[in-house]
C-alpha atoms as a PDB file:
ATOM      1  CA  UNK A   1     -25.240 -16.835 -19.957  1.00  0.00           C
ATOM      2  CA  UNK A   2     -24.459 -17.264 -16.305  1.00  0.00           C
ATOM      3  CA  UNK A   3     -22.573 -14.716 -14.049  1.00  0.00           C
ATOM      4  CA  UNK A   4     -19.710 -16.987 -13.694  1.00  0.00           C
ATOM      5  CA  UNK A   5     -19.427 -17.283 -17.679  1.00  0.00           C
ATOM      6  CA  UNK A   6     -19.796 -13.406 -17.492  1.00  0.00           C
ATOM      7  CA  UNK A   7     -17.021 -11.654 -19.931  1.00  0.00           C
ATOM      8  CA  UNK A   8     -15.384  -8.637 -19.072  1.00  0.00           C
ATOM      9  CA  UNK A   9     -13.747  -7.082 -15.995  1.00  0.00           C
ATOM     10  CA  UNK A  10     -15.457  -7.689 -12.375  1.00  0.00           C
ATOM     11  CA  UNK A  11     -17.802  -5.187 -11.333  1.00  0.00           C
ATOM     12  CA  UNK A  12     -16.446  -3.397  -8.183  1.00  0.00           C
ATOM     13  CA  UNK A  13     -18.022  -0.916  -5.779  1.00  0.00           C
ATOM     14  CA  UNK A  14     -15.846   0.831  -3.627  1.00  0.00           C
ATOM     15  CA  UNK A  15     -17.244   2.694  -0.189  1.00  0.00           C
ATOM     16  CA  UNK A  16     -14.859   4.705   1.884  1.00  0.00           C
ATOM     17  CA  UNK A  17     -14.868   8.527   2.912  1.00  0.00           C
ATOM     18  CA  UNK A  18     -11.456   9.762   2.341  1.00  0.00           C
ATOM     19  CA  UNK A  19     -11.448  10.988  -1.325  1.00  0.00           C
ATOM     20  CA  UNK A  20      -7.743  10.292  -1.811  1.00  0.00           C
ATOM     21  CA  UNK A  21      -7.448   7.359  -0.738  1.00  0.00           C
ATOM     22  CA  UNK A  22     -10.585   6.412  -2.652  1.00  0.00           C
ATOM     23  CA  UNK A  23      -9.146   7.978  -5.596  1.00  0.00           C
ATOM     24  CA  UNK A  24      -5.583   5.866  -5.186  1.00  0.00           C
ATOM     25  CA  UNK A  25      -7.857   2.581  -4.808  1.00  0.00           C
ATOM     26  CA  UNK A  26      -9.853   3.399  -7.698  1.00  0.00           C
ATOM     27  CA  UNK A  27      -6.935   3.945  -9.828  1.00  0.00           C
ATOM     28  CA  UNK A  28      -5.520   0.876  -8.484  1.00  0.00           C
ATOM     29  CA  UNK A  29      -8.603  -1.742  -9.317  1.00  0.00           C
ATOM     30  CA  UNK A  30      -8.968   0.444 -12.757  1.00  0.00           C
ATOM     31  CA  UNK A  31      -5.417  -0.358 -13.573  1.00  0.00           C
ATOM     32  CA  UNK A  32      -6.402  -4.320 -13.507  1.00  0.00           C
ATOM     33  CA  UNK A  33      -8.004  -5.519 -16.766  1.00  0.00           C
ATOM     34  CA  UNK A  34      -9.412  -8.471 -14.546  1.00  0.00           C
ATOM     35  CA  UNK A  35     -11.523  -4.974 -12.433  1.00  0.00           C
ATOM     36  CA  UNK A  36     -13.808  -2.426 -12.525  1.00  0.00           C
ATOM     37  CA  UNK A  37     -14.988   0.133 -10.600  1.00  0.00           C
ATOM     38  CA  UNK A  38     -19.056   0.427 -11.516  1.00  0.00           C
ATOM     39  CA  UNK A  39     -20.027   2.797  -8.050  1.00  0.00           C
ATOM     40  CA  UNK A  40     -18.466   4.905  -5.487  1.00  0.00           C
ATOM     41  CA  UNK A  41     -19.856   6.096  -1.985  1.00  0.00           C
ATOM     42  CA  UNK A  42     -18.268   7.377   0.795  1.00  0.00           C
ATOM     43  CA  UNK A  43     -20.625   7.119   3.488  1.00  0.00           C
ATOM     44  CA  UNK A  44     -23.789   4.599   4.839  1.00  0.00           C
ATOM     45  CA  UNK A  45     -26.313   6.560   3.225  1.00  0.00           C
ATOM     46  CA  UNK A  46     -24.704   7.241  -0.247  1.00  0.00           C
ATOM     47  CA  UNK A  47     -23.630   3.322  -0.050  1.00  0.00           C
ATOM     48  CA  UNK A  48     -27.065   1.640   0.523  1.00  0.00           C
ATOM     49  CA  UNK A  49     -28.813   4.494  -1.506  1.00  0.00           C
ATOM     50  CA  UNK A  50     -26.732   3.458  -4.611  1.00  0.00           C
ATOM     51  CA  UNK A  51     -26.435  -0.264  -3.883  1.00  0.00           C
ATOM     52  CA  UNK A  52     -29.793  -1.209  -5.429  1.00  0.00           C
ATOM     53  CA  UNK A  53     -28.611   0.262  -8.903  1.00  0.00           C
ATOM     54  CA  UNK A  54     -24.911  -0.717  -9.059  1.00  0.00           C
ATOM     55  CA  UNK A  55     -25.293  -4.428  -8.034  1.00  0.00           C
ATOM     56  CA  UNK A  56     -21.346  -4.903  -8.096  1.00  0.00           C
ATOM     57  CA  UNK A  57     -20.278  -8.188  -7.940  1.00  0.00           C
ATOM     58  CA  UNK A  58     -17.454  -7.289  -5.242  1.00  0.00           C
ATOM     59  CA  UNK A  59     -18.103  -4.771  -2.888  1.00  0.00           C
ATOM     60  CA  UNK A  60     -15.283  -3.160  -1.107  1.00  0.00           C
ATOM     61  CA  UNK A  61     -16.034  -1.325   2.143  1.00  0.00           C
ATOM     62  CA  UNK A  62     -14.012   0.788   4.633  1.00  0.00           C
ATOM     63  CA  UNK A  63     -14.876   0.050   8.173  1.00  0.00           C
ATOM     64  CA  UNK A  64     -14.870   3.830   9.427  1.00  0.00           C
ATOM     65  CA  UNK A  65     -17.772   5.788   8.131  1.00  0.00           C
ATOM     66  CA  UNK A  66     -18.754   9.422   9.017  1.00  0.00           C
ATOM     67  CA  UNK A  67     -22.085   8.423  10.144  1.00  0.00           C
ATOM     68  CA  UNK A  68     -21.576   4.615  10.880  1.00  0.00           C
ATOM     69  CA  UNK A  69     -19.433   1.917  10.149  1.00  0.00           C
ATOM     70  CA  UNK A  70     -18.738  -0.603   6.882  1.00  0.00           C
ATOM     71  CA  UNK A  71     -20.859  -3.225   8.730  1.00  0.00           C
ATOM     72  CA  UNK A  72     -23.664  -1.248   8.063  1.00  0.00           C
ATOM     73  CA  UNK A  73     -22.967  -1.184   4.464  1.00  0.00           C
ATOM     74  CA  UNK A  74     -22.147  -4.572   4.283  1.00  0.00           C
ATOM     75  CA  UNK A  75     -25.701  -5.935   5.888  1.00  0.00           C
ATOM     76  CA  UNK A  76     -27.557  -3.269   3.564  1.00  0.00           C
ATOM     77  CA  UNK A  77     -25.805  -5.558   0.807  1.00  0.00           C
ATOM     78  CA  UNK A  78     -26.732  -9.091   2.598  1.00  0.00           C
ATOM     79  CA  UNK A  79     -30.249  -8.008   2.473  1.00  0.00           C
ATOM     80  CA  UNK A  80     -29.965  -7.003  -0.957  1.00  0.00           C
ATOM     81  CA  UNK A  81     -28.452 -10.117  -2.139  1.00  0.00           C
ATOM     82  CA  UNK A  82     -27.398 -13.266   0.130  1.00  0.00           C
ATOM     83  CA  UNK A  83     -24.838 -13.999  -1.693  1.00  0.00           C
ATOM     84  CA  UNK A  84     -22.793 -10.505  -2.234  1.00  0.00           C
ATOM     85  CA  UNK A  85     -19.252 -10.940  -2.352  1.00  0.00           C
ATOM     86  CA  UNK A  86     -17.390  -8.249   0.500  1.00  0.00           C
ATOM     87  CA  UNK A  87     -14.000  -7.292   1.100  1.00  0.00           C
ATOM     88  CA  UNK A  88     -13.182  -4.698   3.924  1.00  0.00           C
ATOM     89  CA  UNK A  89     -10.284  -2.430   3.027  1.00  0.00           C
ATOM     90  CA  UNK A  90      -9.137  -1.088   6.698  1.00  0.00           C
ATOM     91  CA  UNK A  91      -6.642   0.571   8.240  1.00  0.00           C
ATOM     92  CA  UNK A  92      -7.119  -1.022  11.442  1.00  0.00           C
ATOM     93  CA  UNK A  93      -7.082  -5.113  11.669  1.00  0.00           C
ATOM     94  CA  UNK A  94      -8.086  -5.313  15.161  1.00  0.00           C
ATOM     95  CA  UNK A  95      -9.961  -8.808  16.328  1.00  0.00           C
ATOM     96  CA  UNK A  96     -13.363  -7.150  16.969  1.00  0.00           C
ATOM     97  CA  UNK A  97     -12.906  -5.655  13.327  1.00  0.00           C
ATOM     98  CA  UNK A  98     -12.479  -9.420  12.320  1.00  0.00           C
ATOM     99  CA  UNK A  99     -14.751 -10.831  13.846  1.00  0.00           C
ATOM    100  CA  UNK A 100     -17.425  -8.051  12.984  1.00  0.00           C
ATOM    101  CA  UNK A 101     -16.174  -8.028   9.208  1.00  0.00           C
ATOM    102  CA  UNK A 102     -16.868 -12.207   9.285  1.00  0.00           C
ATOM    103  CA  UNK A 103     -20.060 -11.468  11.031  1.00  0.00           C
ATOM    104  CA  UNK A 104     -21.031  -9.244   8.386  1.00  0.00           C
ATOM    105  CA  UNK A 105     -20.666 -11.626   5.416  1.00  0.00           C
ATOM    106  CA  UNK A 106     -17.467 -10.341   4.386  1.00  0.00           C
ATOM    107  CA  UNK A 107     -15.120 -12.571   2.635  1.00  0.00           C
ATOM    108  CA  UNK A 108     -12.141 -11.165   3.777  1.00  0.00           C
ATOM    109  CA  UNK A 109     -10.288  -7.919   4.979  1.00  0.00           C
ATOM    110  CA  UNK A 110      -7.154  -6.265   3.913  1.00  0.00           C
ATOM    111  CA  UNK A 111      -4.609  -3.625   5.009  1.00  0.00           C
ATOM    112  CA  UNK A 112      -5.155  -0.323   2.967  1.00  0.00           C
ATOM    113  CA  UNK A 113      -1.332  -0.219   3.504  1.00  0.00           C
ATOM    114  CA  UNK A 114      -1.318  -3.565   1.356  1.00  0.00           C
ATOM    115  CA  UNK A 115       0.019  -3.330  -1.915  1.00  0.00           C
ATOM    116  CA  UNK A 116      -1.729  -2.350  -5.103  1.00  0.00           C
ATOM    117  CA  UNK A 117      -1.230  -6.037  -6.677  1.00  0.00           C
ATOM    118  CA  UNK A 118      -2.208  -7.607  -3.500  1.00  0.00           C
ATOM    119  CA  UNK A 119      -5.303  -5.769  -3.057  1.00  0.00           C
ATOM    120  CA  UNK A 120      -6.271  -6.974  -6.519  1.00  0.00           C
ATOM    121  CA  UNK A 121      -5.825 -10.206  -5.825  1.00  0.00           C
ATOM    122  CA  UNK A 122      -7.962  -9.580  -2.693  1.00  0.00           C
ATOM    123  CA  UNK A 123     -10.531  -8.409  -4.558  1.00  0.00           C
ATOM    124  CA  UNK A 124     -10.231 -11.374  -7.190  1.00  0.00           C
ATOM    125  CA  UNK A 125     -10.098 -14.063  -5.180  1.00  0.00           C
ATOM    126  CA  UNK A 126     -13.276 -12.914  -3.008  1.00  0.00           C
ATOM    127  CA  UNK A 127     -15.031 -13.050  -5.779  1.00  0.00           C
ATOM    128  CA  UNK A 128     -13.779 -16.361  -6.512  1.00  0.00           C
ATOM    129  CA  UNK A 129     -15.366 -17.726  -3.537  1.00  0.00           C
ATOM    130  CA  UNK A 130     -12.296 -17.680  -1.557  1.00  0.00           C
ATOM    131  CA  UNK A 131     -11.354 -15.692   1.853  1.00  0.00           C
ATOM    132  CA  UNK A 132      -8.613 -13.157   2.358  1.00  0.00           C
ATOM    133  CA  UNK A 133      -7.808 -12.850   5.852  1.00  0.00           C
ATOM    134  CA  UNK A 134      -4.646 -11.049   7.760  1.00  0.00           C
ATOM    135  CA  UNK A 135      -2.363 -14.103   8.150  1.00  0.00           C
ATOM    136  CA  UNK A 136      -1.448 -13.072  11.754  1.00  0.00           C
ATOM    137  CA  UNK A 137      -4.944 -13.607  12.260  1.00  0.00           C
ATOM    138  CA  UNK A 138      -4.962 -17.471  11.463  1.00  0.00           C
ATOM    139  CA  UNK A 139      -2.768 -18.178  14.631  1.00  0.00           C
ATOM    140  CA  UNK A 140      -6.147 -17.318  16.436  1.00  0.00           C
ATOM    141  CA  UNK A 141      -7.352 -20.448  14.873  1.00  0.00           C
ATOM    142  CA  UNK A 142      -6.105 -23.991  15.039  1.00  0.00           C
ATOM    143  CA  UNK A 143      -3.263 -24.580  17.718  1.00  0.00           C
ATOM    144  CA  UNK A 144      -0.736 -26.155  15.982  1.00  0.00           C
ATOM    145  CA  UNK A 145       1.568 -28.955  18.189  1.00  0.00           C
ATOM    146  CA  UNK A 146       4.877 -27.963  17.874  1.00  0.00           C
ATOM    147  CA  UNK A 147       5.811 -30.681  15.017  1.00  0.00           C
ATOM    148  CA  UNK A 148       2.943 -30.032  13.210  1.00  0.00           C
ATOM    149  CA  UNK A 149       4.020 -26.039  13.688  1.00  0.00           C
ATOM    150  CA  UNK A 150       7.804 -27.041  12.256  1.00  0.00           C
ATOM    151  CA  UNK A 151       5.926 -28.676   9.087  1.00  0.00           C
ATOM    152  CA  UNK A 152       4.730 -25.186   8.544  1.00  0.00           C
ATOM    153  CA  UNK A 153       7.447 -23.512   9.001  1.00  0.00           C
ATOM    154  CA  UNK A 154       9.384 -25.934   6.083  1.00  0.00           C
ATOM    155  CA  UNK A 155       6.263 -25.846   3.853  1.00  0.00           C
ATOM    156  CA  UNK A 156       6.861 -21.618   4.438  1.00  0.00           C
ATOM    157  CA  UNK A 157      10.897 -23.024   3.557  1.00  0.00           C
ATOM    158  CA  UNK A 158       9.859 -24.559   0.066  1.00  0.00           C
ATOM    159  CA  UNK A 159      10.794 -28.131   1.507  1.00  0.00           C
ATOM    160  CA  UNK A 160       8.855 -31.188  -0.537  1.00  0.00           C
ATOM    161  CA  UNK A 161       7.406 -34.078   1.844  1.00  0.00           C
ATOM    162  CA  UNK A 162      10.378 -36.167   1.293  1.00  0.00           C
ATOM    163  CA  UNK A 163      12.686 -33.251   3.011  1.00  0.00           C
ATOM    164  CA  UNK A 164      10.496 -32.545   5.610  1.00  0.00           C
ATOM    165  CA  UNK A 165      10.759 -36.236   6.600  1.00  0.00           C
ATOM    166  CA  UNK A 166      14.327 -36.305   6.589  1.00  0.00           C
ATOM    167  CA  UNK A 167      14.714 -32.872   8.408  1.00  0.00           C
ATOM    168  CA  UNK A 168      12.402 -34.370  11.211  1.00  0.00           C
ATOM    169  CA  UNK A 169      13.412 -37.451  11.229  1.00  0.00           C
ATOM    170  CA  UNK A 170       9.935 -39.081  10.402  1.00  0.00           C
ATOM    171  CA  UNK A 171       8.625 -41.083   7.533  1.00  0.00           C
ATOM    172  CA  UNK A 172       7.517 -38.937   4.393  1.00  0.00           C
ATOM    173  CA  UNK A 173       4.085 -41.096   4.788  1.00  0.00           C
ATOM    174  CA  UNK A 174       3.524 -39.399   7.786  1.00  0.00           C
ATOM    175  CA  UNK A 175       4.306 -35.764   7.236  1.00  0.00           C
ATOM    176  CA  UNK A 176       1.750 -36.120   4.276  1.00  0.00           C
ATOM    177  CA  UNK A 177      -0.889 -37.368   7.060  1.00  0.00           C
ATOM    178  CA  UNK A 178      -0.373 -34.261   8.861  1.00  0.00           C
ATOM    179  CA  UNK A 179      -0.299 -31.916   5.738  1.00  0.00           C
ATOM    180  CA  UNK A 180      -3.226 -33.114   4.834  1.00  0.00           C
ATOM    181  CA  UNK A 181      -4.195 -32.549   9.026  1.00  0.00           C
ATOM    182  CA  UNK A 182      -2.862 -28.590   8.842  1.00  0.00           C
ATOM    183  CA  UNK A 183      -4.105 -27.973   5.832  1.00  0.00           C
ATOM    184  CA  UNK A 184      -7.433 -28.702   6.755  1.00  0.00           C
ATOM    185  CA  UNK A 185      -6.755 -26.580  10.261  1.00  0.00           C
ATOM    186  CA  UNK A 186      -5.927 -23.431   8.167  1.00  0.00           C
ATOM    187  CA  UNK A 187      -9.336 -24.127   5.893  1.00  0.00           C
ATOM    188  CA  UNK A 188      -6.968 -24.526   3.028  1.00  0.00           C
ATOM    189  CA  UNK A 189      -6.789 -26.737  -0.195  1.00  0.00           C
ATOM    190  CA  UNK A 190      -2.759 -26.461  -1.510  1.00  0.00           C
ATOM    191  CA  UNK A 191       1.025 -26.231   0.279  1.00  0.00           C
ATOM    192  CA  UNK A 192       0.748 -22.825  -1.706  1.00  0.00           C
ATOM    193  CA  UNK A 193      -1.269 -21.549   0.291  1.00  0.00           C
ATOM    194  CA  UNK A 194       0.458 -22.566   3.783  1.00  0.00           C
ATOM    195  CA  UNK A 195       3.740 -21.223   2.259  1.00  0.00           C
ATOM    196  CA  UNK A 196       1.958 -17.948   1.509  1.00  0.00           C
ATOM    197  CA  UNK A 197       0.778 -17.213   5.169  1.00  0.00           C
ATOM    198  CA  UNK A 198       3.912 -17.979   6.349  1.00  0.00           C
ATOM    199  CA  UNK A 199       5.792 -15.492   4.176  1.00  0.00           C
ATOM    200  CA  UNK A 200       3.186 -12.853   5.390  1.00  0.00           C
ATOM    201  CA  UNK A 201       3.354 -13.659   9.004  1.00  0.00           C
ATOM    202  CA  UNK A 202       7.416 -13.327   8.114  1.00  0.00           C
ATOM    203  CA  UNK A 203       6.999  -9.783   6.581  1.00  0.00           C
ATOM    204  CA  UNK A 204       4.726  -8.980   9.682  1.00  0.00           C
ATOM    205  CA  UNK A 205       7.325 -10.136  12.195  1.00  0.00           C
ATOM    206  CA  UNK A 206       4.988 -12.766  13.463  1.00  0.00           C
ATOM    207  CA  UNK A 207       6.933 -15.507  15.619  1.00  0.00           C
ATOM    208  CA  UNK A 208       5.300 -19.207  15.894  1.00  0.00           C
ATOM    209  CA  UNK A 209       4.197 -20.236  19.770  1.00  0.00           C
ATOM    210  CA  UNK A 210       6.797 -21.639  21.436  1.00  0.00           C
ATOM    211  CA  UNK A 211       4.796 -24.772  23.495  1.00  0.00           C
END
């Protein structure tokens, strides 16, 4: 049996140093029948001292460390095994942090002030092979033109292809052309998606560039 025809809940390891807001995550991922906590550390040391043992298919690390950082923790893990799946739970989502978290091998990073379901899904979908990154963050990628940023904003609306066109006055042909265009900007597959970064940049107050 492969590991992707594994039963059971996904093995988790969780590495951060405060032990109640360990404890809150743990009970959090616990809570999930899709999770499971398998290993705890809360520092470098304890993390790639235990790593070898757990093996956890998703391993969660905090950034801030008493005696280093989660990018410590997260090589260890590369080393270990190439293709470990890594989340970084943080309360800062500074660009350095990013960048160092993608550097890293990590699969994503979220917002310890996220909430529990959403950190789940975090979790989840890095082990599905997908990345989790701060949506205010993808505005550092692909500069939209300023149609192609209104098609956004309408997918974010719940407008089909056909409305789009009609709200722009352009044929539905070629706001599908540029879907297909922004969605491949964002490193995307569905609308779905698009429409979900642009509720979160909404809830974070985020405001498109105005060209």
């Amino acid at each position: 049996m492969t590991a992707t025809q594994q039963p059971g809940p996904i093995g988790v390891m969780l590495v951060d140093d405060h032990e109640v807001v360990r404890r809150g995550i743990v009970t959090v991922i616990d809570a999930s029948p899709l999770l499971q906590v398998i290993g705890e550390a809360s520092s470098v040391a304890e993390a790639t001292r235990r790593l070898p043992a757990i093996r956890p298919e998703v391993l969660v690390v905090d950034l801030q460390l008493p005696d280093g950082t989660g990018i410590e923790v997260m090589k260890a893990a590369h080393v270990l095994d190439p293709e470990q799946r890594m989340l970084v739970l943080t309360s800062f989502d500074d660009d350095a942090a990013l960048r160092e978290s993608k550097a890293a091998g990590a699969s994503g990073l979220m917002l310890k002030s996220a909430r529990s379901q959403e950190i789940v899904e975090a979790i989840t979908a890095v082990h599905g092979g997908r990345a989790v990154w701060p949506a205010d963050h993808v505005e550092e990628g692909p500069d939209l033109s300023e149609s192609d940023q209104r098609i956004v904003e309408l997918i974010g609306d719940g407008h089909s292809n056909r409305e789009i066109a009609e709200a722009l006055g352009i044929a539905e042909k070629t706001v599908k052309n540029r879907v297909t265009v922004i969605l491949q900007a964002f490193d995307m597959q569905r609308r779905t998606q698009v429409a979900a970064m642009v509720a979160a940049r909404r809830r974070a107050g985020w405001k498109p560039h105005q060209h």
